[in-house]
Protein backbone atom coordinates (compact mmCIF):
# COMPACT_ATOMS: atom_id res chain seq x y z
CA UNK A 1 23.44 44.10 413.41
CA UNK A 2 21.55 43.78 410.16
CA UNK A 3 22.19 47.07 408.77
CA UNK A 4 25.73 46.42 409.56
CA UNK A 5 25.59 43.55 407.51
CA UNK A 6 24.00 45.01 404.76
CA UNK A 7 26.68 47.20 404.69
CA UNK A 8 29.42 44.76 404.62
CA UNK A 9 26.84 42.87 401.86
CA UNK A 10 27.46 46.18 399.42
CA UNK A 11 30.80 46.41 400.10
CA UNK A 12 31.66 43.21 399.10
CA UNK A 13 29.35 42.77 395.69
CA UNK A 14 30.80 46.40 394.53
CA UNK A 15 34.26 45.58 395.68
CA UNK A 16 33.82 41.98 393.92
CA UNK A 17 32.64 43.86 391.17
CA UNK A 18 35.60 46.27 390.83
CA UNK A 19 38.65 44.78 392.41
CA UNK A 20 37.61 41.42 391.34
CA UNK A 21 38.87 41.66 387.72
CA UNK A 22 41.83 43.03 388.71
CA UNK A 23 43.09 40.28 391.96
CA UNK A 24 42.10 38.03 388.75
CA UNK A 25 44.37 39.61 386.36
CA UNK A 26 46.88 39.71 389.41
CA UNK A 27 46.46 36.21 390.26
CA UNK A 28 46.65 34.75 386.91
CA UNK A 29 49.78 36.49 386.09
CA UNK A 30 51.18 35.73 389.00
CA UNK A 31 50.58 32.16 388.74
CA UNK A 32 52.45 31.68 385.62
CA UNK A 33 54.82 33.91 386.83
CA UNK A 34 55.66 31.94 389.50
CA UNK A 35 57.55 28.98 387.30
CA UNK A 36 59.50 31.66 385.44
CA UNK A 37 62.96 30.68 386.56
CA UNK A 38 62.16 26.77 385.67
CA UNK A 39 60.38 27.81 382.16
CA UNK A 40 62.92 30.36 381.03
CA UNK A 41 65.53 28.16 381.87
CA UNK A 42 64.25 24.99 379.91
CA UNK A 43 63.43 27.25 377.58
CA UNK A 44 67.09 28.81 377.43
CA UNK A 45 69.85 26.29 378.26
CA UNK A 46 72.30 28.02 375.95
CA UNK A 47 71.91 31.53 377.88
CA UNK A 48 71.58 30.48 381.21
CA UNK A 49 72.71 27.05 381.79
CA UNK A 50 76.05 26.18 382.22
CA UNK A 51 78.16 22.63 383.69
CA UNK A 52 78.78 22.39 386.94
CA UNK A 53 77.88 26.22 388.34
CA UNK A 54 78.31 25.24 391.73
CA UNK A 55 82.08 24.15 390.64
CA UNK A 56 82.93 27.80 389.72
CA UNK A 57 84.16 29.81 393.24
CA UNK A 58 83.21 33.75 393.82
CA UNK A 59 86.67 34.61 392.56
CA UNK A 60 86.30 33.46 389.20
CA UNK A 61 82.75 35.11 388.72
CA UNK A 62 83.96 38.38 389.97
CA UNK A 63 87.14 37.86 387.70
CA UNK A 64 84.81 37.21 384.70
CA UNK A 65 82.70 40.21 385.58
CA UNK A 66 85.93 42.47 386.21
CA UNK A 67 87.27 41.40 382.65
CA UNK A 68 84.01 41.77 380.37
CA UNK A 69 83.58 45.06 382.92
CA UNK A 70 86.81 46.69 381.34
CA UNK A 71 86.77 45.48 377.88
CA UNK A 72 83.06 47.45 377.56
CA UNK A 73 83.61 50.52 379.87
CA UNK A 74 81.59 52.84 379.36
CA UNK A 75 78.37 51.11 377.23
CA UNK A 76 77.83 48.70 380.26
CA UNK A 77 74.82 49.67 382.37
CA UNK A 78 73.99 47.15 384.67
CA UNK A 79 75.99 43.46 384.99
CA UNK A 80 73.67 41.03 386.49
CA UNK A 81 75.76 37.61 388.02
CA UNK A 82 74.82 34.44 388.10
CA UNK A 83 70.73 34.17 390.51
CA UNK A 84 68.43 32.49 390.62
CA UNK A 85 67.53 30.52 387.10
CA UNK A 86 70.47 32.61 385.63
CA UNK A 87 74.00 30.66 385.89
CA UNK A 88 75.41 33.24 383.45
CA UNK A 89 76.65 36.24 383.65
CA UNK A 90 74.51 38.80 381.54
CA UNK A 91 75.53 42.52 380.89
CA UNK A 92 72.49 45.50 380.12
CA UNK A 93 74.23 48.18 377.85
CA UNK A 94 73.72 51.89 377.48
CA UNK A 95 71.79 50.87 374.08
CA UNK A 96 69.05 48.49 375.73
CA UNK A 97 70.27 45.79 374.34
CA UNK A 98 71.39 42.52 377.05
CA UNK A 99 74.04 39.97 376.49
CA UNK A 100 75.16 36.60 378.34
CA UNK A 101 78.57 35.24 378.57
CA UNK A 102 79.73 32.19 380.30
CA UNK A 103 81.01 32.80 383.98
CA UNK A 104 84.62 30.97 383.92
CA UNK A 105 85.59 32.30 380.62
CA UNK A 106 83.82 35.53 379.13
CA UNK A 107 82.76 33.65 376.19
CA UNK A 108 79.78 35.74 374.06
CA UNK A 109 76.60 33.48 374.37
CA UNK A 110 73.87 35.10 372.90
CA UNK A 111 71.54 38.07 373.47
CA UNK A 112 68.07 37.84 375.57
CA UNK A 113 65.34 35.88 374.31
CA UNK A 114 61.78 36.23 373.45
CA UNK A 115 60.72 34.35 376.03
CA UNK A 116 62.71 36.07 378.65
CA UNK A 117 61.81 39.43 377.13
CA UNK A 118 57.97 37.72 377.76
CA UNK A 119 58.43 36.69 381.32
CA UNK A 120 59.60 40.82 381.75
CA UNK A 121 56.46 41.97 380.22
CA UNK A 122 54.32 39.53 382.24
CA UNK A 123 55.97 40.87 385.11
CA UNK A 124 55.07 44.17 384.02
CA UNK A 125 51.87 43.65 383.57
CA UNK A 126 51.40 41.66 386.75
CA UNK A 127 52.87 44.73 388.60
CA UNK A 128 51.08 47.40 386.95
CA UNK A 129 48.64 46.43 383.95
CA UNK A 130 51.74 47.85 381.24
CA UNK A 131 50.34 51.30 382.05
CA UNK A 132 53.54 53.41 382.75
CA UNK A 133 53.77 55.75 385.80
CA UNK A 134 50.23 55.19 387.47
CA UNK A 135 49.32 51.45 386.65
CA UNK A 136 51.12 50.57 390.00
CA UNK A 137 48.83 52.15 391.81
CA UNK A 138 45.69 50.81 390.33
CA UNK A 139 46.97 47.18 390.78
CA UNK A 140 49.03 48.13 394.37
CA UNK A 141 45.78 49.38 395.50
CA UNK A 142 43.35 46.73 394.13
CA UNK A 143 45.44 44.57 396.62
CA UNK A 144 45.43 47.15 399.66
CA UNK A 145 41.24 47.04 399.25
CA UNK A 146 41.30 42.95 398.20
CA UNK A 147 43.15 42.81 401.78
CA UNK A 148 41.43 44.73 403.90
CA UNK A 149 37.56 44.77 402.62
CA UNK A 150 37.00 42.17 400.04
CA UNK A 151 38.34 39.41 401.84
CA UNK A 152 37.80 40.24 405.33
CA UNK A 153 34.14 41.22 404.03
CA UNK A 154 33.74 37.61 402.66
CA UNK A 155 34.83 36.04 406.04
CA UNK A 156 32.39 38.06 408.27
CA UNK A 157 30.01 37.28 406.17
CA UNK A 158 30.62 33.00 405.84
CA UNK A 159 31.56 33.59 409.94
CA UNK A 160 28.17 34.88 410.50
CA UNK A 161 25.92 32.81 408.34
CA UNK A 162 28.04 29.13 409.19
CA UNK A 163 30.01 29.96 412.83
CA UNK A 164 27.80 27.30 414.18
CA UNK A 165 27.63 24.73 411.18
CA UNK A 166 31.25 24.61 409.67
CA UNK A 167 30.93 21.55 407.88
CA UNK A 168 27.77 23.24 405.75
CA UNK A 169 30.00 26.22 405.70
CA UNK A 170 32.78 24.34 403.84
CA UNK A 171 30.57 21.61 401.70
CA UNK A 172 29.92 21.71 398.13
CA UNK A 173 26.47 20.09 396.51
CA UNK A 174 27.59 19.00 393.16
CA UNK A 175 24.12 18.47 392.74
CA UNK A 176 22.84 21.54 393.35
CA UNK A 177 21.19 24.12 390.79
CA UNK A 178 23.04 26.33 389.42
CA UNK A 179 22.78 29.35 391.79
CA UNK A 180 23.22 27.41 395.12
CA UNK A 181 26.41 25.65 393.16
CA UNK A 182 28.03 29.33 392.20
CA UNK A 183 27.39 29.85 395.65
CA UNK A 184 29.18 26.90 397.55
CA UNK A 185 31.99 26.96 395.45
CA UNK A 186 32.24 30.84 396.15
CA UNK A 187 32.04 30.18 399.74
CA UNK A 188 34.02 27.16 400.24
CA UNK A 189 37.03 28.35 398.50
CA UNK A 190 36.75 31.63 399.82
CA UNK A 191 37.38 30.47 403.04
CA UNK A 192 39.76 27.55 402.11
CA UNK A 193 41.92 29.87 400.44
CA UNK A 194 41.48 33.14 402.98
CA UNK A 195 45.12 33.10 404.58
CA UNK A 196 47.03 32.67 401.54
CA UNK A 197 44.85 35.39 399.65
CA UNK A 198 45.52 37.60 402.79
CA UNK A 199 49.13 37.05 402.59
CA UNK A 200 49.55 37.08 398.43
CA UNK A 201 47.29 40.25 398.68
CA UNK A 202 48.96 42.17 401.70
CA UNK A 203 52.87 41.15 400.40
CA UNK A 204 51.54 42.28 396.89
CA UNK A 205 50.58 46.14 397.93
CA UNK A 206 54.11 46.28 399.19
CA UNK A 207 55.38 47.06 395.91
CA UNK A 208 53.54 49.69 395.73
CA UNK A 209 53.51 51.62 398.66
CA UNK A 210 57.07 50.13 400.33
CA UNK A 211 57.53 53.31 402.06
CA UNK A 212 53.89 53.20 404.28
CA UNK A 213 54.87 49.64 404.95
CA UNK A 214 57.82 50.03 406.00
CA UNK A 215 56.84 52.99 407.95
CA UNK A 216 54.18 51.07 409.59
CA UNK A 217 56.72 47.77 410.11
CA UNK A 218 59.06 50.34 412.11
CA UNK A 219 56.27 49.82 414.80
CA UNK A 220 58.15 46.52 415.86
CA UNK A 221 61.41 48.21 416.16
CA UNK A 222 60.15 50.14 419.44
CA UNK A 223 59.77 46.36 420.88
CA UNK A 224 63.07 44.65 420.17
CA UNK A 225 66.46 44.88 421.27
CA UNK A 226 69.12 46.58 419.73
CA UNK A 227 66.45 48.05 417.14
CA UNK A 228 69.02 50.78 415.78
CA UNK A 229 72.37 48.61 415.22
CA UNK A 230 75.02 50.99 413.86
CA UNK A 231 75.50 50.87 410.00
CA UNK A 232 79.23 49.82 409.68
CA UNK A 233 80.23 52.81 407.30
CA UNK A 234 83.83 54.90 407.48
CA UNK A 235 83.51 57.66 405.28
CA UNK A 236 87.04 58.34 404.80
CA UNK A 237 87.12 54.37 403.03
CA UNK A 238 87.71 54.97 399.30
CA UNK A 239 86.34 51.84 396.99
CA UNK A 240 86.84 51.27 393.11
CA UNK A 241 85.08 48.90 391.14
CA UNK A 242 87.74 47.39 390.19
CA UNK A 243 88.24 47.03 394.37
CA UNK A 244 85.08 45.49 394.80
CA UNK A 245 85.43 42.99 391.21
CA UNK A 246 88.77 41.93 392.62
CA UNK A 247 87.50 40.64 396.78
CA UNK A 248 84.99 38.34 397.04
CA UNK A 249 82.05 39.20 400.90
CA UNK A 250 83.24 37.03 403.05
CA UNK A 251 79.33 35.95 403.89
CA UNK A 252 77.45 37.05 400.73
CA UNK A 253 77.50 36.67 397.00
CA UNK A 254 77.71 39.46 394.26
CA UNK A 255 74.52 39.42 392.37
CA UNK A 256 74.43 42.87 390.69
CA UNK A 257 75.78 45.95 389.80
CA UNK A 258 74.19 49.08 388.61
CA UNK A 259 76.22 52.19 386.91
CA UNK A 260 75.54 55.76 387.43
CA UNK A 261 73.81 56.95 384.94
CA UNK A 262 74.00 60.59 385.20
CA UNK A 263 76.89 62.90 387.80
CA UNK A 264 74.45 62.60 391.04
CA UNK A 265 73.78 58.96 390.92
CA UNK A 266 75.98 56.13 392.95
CA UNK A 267 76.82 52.60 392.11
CA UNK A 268 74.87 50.38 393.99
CA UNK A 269 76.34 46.65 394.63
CA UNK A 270 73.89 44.58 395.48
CA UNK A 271 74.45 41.00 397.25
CA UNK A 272 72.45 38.32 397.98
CA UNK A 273 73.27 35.12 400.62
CA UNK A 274 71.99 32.72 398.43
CA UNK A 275 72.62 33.04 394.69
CA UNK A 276 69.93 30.16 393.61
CA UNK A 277 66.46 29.66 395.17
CA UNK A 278 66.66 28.27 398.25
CA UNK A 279 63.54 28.18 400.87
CA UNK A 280 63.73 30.44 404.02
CA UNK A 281 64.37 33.91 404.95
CA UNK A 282 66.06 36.18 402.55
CA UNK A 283 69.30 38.13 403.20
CA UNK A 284 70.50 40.25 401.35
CA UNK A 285 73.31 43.34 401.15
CA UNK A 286 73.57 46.26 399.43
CA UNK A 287 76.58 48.55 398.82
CA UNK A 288 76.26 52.42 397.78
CA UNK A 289 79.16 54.21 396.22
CA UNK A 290 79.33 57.58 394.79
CA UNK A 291 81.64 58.68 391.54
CA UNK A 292 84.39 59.35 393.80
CA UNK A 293 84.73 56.09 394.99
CA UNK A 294 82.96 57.08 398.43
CA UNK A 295 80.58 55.00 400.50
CA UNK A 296 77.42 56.56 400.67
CA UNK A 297 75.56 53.43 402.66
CA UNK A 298 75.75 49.96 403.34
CA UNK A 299 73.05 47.57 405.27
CA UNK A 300 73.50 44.08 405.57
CA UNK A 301 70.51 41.34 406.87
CA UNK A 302 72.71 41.34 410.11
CA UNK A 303 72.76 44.66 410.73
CA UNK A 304 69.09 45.32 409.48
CA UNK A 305 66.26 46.65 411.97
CA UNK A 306 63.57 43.65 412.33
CA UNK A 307 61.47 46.10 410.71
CA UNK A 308 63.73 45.89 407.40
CA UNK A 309 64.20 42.35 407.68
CA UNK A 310 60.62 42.29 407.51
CA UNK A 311 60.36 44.43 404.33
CA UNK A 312 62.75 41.98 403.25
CA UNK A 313 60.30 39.20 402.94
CA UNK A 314 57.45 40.47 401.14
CA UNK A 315 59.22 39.21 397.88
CA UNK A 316 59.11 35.51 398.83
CA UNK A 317 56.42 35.61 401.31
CA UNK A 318 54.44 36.73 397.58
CA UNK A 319 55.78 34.31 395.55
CA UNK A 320 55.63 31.66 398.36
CA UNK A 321 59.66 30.57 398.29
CA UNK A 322 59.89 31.73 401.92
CA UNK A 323 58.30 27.93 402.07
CA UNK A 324 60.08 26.36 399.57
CA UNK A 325 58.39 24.08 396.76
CA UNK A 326 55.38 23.39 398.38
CA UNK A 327 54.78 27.39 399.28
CA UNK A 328 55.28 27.94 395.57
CA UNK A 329 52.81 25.18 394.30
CA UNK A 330 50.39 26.84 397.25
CA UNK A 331 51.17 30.06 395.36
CA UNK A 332 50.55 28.72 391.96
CA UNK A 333 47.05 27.57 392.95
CA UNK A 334 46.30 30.29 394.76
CA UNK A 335 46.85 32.52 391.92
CA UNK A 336 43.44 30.94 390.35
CA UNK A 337 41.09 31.25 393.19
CA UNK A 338 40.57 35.02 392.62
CA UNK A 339 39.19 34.38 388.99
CA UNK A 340 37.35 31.53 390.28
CA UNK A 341 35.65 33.93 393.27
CA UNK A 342 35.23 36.56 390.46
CA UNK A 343 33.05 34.58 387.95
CA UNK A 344 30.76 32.27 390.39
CA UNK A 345 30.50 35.59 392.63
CA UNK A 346 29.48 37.36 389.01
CA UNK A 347 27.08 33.98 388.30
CA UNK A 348 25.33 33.73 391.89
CA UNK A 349 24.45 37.52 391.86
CA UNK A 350 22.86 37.29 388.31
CA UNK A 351 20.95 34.19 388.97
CA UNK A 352 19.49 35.97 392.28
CA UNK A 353 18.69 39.04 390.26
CA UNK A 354 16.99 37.71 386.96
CA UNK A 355 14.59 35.48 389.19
């Protein structure tokens, strides 16, 4: 057993070492991001506040989309609807630049923000340093290895030194020097904060490798009923834009549109059940239609395998608003601990090593 847990001892110092920094990065980023939709929109009442939002029905969003849709034509790129902290309507242009307009009448209300230009490159760098094309995958699989061997390394090791004294195991001597107080504050909140870690860390490598997971969540599918549910799709159905602008989903709400932007892409509609954050499961739609005014695909939360209803949760299973405020504030806290770890980890191995 002990060179087993030497092993696991290596592991996780070099892992600490390595992926440490970057779960800290991760988690501090993630923490602020986490109040985004409350800061940017204190931050932005003229953009994305309006009176009375819940006031205004479907039809008159999708008639205020359909109108600023065919005054710009052509220069409109994507045309994002009022979700989440947005009660606008904003419009993304051919020439990068973004600009809101009020939902019931069209009216021009500005252009984005710094701050909400900040909030995207905190997200950016949250999601992949701000390196282009391979940052992803440094932070993606930071998570995979803060998941599966940094944490689970931690654990093993608490289980097997305090599985028979868990009150010493979780107990912090403020009056302790200063190696034995790196080390109880590593331990305790290691293990106070293991299943949300897990969770943040596992939902986080999702975004980077969606397609294992959702390879690997298919596994359920082979245990449920009805796993395969035909996709409700008649290919000889013809749909404009204009079509889709003019009738409101009878069960979900028009959150977004993106434009082809070269002769092989589609249109994809996408639809959410909930436009404003709401605790719970998310459902969502999505709507694919080619240049010719085909249907390419459709899926629907109903009609989802269990497996994609699954995928369908990483994003607020990460951010915690699967459980509503309090999973959020969890979140938010959370999003420290890794730092924390990092630097009394960093403190406790230096103090064993310089005496």
């Amino acid at each position: 057993m002990k060179p087993f847990l030497k092993i696991v001892k290596k592991v996780h110092l070099y892992l600490g070492l390595s992926c440490g920094i970057l779960a800290s990065i991760s988690g501090l980023t993630g923490s602020m991001y986490v109040w985004q939709p409350e800061i940017t929109s204190a931050l932005n009442p003229s953009l994305l506040q309006v009176e009375n939002i819940n006031n205004f029905s479907e039809e008159t969003l999708l008639r205020t989309s359909r109108s600023l849709y065919e005054k710009h034509k052509d220069t409109v790129s994507k045309i994002f609807l009022p979700y989440r902290e947005q009660q606008t309507i904003s419009i993304a242009y051919t020439n990068g630049e973004t600009l809101y307009y009020h939902p019931d009448n069209g009216m021009l209300l500005g252009q984005k923000s710094t701050s909400i230009s900040f909030f995207e490159e905190l997200l950016k760098i949250h999601r992949s340093l701000g390196i282009p094309e391979f940052g992803k995958f440094i932070v993606g699989g930071s998570a995979v290895l803060f998941f599966l061997f940094l944490l689970t390394s931690g654990f093993l090791l608490w289980w097997k030194k305090y599985k028979f004294n868990f009150k010493k195991g979780i107990k912090i001597k403020w009056k302790r020097n200063r190696k034995r107080f790196n080390y109880d504050v590593h331990k305790s909140l290691g293990l106070f904060f293991l299943l949300p870690l897990l969770l943040i860390a596992f939902s986080g490598g999702y975004f980077t490798y969606n397609i294992y997971y959702k390879e690997a969540f298919k596994l359920v599918d082979n245990f449920t009923e009805n796993s395969k549910p035909e996709k409700k799709i008649n290919p000889g159905t013809s749909l404009d834009i204009l079509n889709i602008l003019q009738a409101p989903d009878e069960t979900y709400s028009l959150r977004a549109i993106y434009f082809p932007k070269n002769p092989n892409e589609v249109y994809q509609f996408r639809y959410i059940k909930d436009r404003f954050i709401v605790p719970g499961f998310r459902k969502t739609k999505e709507l694919k239609v080619n240049q010719n005014g085909k249907i390419m695909n459709t899926t629907s939360f109903e009609s989802d395998r269990l497996s994609e209803k699954i995928a369908a949760q990483m994003y607020p299973i990460h951010i915690g608003e699967i459980a509503g405020f309090l999973g959020r504030i969890l979140v938010f806290i959370s999003g420290f601990i890794p730092v924390i770890l990092f630097i009394t980890g960093l403190r406790f191995y230096y103090f064993r090593t310089v005496r």
